[in-house]
N, C-alpha and C. Protein backbone atom coordinates (compact mmCIF):
# COMPACT_ATOMS: atom_id res chain seq x y z
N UNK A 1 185.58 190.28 68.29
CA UNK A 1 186.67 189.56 68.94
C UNK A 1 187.13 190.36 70.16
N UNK A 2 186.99 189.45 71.57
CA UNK A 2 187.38 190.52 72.49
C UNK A 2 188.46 189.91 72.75
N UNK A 3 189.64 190.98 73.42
CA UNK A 3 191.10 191.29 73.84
C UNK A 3 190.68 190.98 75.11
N UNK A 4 191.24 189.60 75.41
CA UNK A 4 191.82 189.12 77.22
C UNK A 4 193.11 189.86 77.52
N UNK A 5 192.91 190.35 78.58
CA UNK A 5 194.06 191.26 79.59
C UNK A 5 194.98 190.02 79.86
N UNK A 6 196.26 191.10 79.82
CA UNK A 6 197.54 189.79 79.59
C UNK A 6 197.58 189.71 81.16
N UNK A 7 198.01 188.66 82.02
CA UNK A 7 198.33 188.59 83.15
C UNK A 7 199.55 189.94 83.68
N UNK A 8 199.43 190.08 84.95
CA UNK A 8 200.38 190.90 85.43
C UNK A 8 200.97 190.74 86.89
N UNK A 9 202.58 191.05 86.85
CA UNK A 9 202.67 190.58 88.27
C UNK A 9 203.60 191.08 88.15
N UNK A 10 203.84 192.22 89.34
CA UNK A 10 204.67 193.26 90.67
C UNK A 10 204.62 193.18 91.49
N UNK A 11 206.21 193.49 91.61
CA UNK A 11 206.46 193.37 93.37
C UNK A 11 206.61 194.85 93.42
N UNK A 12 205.86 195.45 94.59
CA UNK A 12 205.31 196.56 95.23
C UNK A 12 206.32 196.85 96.11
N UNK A 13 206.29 196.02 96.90
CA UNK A 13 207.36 196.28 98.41
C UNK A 13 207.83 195.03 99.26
N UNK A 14 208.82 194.68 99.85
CA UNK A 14 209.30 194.37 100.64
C UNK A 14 209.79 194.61 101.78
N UNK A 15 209.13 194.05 103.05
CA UNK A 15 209.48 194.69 104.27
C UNK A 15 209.20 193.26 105.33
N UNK A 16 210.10 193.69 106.49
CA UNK A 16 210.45 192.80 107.77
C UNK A 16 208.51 193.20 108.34
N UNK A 17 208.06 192.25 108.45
CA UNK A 17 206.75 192.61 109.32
C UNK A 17 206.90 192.14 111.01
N UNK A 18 207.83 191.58 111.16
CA UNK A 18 208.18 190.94 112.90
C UNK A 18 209.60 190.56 112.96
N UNK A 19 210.32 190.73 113.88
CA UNK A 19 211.51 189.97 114.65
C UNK A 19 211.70 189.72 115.85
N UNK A 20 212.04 189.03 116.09
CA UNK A 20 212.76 189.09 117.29
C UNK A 20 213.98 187.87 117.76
N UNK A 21 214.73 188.11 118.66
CA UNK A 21 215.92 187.15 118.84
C UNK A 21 215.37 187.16 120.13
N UNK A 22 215.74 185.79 120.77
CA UNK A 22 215.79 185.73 122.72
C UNK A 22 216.64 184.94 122.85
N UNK A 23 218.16 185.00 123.86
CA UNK A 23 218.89 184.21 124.29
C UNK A 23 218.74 183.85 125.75
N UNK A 24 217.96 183.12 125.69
CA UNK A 24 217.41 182.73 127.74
C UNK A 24 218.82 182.49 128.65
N UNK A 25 219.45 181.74 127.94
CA UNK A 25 220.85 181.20 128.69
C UNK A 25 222.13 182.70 128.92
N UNK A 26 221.60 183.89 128.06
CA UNK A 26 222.44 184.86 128.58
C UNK A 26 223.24 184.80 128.17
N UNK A 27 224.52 185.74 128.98
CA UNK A 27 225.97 185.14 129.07
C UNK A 27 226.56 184.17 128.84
N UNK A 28 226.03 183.04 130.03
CA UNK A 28 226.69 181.74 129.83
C UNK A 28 226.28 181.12 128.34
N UNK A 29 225.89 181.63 127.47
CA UNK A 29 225.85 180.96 126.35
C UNK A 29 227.18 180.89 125.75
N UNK A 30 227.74 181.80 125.84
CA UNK A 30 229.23 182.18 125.36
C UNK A 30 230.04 181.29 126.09
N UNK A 31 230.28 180.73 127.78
CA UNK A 31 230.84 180.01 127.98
C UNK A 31 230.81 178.54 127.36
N UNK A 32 230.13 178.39 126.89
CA UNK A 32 229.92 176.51 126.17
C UNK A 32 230.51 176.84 125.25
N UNK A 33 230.61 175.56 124.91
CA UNK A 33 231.46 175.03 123.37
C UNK A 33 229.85 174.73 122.63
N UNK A 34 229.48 175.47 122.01
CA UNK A 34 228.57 175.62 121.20
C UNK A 34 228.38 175.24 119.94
N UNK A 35 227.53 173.89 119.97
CA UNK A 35 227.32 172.50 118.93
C UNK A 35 225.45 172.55 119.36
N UNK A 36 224.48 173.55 118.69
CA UNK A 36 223.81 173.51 119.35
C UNK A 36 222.52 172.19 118.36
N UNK A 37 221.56 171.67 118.93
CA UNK A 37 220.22 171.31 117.72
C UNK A 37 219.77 172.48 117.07
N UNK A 38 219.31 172.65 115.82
CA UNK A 38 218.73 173.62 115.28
C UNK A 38 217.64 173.18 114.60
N UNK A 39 216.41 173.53 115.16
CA UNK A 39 215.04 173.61 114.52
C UNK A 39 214.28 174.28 114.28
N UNK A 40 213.90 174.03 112.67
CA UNK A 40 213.43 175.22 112.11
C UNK A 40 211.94 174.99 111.84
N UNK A 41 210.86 176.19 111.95
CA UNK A 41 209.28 175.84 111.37
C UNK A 41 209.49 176.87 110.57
N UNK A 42 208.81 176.21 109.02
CA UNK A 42 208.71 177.90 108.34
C UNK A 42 206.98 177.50 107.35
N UNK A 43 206.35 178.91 107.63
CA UNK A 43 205.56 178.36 106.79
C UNK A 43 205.02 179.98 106.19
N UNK A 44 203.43 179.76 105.19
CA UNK A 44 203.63 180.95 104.26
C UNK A 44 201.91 181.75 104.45
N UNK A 45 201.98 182.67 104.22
CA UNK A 45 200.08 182.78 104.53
C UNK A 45 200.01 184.00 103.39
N UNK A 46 198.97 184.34 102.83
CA UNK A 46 199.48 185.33 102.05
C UNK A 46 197.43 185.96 102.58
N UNK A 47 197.08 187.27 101.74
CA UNK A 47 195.67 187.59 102.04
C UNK A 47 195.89 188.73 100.95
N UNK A 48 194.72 189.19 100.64
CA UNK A 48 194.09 190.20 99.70
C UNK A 48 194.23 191.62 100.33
N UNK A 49 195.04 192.32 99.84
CA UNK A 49 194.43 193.87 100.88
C UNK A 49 194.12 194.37 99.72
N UNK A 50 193.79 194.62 98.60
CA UNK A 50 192.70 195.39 97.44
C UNK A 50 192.99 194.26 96.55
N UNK A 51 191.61 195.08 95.54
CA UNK A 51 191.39 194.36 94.18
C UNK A 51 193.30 194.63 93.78
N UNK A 52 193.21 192.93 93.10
CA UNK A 52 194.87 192.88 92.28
C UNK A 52 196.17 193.18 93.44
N UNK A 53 195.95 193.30 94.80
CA UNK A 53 196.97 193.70 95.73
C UNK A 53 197.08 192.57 96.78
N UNK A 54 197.99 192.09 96.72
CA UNK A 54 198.28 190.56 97.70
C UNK A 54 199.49 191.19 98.80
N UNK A 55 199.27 190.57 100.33
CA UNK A 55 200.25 190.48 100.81
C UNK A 55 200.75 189.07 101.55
N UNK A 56 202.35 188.70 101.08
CA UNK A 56 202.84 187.25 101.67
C UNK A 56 203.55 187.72 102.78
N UNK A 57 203.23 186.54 103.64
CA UNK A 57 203.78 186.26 104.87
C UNK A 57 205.16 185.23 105.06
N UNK A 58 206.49 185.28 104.59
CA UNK A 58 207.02 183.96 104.83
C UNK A 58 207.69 184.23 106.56
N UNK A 59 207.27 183.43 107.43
CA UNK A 59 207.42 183.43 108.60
C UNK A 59 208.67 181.96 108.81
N UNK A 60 209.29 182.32 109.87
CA UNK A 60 210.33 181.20 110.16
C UNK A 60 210.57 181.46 111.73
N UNK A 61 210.79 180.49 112.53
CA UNK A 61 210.82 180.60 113.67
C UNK A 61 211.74 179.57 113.61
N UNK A 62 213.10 179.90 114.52
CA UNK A 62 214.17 179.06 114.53
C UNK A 62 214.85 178.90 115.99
N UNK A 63 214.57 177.81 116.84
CA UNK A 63 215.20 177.33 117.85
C UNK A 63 216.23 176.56 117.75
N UNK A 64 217.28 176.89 118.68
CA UNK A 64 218.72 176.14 119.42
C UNK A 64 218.63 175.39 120.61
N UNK A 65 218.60 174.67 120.92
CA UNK A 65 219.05 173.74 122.18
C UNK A 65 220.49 173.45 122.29
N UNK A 66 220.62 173.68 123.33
CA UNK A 66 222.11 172.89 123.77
C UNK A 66 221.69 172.36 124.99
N UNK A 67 222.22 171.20 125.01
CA UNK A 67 221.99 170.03 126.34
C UNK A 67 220.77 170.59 126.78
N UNK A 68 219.47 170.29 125.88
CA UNK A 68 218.07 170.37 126.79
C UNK A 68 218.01 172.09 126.59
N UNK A 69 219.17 172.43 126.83
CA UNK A 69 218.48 174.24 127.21
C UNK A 69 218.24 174.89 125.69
N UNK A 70 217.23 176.03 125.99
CA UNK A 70 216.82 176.97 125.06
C UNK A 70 218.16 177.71 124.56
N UNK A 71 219.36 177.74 123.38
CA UNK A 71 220.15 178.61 123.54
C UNK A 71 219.99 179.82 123.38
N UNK A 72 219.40 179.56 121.62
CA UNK A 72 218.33 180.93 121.28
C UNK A 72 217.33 180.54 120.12
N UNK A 73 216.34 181.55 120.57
CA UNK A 73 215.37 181.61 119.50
C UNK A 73 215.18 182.61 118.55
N UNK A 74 214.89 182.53 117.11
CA UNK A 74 215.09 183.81 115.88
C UNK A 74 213.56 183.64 115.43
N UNK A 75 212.61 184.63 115.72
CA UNK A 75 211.58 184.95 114.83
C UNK A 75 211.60 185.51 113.76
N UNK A 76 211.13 185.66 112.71
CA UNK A 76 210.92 186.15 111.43
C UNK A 76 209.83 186.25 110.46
N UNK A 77 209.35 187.57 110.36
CA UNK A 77 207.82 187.42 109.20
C UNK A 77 208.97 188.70 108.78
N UNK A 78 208.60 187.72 107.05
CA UNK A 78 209.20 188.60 105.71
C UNK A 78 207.77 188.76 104.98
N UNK A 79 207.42 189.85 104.90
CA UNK A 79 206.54 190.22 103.81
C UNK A 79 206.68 190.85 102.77
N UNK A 80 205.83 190.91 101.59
CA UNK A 80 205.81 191.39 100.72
C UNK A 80 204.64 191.87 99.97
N UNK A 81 204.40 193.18 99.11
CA UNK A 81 203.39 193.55 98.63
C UNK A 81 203.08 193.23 97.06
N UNK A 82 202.26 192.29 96.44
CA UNK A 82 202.24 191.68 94.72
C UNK A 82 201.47 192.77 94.59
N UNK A 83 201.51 192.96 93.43
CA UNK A 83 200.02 193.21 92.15
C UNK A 83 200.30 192.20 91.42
N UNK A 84 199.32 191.38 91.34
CA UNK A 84 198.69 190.36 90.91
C UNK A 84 197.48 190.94 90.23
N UNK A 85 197.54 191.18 88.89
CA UNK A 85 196.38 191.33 87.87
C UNK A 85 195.95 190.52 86.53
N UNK A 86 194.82 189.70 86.53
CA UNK A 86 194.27 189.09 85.18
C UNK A 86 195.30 187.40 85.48
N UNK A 87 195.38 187.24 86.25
CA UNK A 87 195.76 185.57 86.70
C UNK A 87 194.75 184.87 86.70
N UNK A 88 194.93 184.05 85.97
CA UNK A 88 193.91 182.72 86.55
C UNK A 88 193.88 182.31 87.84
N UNK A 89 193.00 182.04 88.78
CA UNK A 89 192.96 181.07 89.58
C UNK A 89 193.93 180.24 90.32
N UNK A 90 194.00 179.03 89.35
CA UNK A 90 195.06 177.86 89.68
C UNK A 90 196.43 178.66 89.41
N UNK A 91 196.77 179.05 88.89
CA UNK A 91 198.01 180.17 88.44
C UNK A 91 198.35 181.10 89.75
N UNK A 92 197.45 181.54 90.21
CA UNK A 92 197.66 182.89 91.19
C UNK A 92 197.85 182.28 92.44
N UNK A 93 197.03 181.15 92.84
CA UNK A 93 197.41 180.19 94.01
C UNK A 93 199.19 179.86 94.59
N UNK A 94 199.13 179.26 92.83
CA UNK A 94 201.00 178.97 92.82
C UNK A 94 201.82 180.22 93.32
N UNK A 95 201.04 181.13 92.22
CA UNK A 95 202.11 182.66 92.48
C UNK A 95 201.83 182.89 94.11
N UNK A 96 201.57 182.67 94.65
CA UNK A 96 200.81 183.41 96.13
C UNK A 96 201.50 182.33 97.09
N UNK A 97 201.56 180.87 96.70
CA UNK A 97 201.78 180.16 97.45
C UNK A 97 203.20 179.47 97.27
N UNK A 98 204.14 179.78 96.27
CA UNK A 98 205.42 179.58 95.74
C UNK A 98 206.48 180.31 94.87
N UNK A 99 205.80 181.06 94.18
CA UNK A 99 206.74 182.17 93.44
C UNK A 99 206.98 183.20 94.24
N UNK A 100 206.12 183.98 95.19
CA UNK A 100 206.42 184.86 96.02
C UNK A 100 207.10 184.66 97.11
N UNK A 101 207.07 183.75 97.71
CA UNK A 101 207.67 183.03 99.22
C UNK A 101 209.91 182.87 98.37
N UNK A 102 209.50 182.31 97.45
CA UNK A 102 210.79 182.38 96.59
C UNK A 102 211.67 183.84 96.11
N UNK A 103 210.57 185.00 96.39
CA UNK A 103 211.22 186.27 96.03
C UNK A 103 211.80 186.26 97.67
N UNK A 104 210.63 186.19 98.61
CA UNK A 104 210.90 186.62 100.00
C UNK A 104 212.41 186.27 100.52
N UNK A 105 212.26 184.44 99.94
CA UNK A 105 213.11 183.66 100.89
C UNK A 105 214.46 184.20 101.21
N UNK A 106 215.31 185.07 99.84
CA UNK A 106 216.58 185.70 100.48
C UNK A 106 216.54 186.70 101.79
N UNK A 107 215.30 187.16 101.40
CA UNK A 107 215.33 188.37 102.41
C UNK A 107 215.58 188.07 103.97
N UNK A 108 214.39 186.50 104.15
CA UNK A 108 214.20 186.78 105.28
C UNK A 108 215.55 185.99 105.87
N UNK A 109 216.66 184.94 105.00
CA UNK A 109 217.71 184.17 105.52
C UNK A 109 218.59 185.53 106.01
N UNK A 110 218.67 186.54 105.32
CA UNK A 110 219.66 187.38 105.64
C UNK A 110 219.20 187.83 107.07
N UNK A 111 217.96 188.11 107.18
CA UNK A 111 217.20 189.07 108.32
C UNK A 111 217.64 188.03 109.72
N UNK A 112 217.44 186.70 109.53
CA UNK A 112 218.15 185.47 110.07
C UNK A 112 219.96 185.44 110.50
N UNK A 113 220.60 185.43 109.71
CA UNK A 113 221.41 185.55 109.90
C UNK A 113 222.62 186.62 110.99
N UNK A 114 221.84 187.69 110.12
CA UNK A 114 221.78 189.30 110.99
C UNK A 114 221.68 188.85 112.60
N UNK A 115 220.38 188.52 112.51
CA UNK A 115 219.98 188.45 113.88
C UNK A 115 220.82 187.50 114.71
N UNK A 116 221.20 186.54 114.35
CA UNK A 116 222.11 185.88 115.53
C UNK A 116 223.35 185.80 115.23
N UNK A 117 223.89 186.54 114.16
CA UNK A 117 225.39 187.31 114.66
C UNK A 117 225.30 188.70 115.52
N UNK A 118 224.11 189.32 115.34
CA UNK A 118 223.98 190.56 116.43
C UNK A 118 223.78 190.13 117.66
N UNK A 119 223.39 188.59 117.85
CA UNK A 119 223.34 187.98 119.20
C UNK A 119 224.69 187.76 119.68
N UNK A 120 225.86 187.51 118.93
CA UNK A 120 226.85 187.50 119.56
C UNK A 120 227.39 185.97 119.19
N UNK A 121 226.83 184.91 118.41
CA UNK A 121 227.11 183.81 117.90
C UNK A 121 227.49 183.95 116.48
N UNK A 122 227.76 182.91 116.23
CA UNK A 122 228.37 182.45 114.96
C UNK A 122 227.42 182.53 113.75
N UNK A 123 227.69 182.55 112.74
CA UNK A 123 226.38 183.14 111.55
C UNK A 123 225.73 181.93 111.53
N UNK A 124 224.39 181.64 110.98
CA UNK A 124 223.62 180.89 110.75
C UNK A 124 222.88 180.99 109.32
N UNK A 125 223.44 180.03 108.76
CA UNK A 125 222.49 180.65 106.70
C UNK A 125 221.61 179.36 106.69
N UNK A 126 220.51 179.71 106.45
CA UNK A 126 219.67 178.77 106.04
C UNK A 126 219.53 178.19 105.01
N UNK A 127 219.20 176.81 104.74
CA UNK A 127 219.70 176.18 103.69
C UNK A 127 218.60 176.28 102.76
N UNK A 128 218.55 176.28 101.70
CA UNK A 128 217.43 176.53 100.47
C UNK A 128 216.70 176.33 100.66
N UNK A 129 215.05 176.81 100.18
CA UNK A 129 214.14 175.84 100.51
C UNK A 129 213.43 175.74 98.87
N UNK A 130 213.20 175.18 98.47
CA UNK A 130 212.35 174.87 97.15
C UNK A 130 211.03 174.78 97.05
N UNK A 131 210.24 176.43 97.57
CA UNK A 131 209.15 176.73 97.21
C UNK A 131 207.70 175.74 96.34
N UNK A 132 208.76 175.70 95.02
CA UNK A 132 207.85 175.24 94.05
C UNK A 132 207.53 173.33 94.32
N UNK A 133 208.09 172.59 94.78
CA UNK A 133 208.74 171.27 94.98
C UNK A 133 207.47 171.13 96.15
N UNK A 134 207.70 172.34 97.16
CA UNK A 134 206.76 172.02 98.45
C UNK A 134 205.15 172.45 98.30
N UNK A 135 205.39 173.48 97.28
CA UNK A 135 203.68 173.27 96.42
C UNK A 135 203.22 172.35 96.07
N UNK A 136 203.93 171.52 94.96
CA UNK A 136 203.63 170.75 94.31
C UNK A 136 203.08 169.64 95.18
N UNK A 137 203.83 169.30 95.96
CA UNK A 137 204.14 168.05 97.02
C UNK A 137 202.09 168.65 97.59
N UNK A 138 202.32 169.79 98.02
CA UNK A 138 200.62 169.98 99.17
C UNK A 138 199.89 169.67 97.92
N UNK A 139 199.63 170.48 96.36
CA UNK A 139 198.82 170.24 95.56
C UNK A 139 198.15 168.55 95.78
N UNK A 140 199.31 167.86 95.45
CA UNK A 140 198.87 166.53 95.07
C UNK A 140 198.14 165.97 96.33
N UNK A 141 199.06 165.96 97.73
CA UNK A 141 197.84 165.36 98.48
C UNK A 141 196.95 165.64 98.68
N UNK A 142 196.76 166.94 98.43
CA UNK A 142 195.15 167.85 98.26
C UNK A 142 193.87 166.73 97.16
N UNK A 143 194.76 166.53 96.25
CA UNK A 143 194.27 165.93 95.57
C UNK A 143 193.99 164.42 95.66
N UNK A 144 194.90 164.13 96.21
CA UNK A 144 194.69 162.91 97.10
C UNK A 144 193.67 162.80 98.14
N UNK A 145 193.45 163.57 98.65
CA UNK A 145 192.13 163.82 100.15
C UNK A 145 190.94 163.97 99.46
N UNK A 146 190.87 164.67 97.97
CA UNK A 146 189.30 165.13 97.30
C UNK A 146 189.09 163.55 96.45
N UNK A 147 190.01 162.42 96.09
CA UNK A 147 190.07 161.24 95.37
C UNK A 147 189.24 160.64 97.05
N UNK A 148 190.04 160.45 98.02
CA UNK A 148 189.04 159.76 99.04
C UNK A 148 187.95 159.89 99.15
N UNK A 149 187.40 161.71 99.52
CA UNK A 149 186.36 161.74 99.77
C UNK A 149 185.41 161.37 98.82
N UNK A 150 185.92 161.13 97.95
CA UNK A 150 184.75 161.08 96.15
C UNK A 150 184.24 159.42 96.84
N UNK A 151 184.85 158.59 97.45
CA UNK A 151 185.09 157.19 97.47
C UNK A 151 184.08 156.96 98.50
């Protein structure tokens, strides 16, 4: 009777891998009455750096407009270092592609926030995002695209 290795999973490290803030409008940003659009892209990449050693990427890039203009822009890559050992497959995907992005996500709202009150504006908290919900959601049409092609 052989002994299967129980799954394993550590977090190694956490660290800022990029930032940056740019306020194009300057100064005069401060003169407006500041009601700006806010749009956000965030997405996740993760890669292998050794056997059982993962690193995630949750990246967010966040633009302001006011009347047409750039007010400011907030870059952000939050990374993190797993050990990921004796996972299945379909299991380690999830972990890689939703449980980890979910450890990140406080980190990088704060790193966010930081950054454009050190710009000199008003705080900005980003609103939740539900990791597991937005897996689920890619799984299925994945699965949906391999049902076509079968057709």
């Amino acid at each position: 009777m052989t002994e299967q290795a129980q799954p394993q999973f550590a977090l190694q490290r956490i660290y800022v891998k990029d930032l940056s803030f740019e306020s194009p409008l300057g100064v005069s940003l401060f003169q407006m009455k500041l009601a700006p659009q806010v749009k956000m892209d965030m997405n996740t990449r993760h890669s292998k750096i050794e056997e059982g050693v993962y690193e995630v990427v949750l990246s967010v890039n966040v633009t302001a407009t006011q009347d047409d203009k750039t007010a400011f822009v907030v870059e952000v890559q939050q990374a993190g270092l797993f050990g990921c050992n004796n996972i299945p497959e379909p299991q380690l995907d999830q972990v890689l592609r939703a449980f980890c992005p979910n450890i990140l996500f406080p980190y990088l709202r704060e790193a966010v926030d930081s950054l454009v009150v050190r710009g000199g504006l008003p705080a900005l908290q980003l609103s939740p995002v539900n990791f597991d919900a937005l897996y689920q959601q890619a799984r299925a049409q994945q699965d949906a695209k391999g049902k076509e092609a079968q057709h």
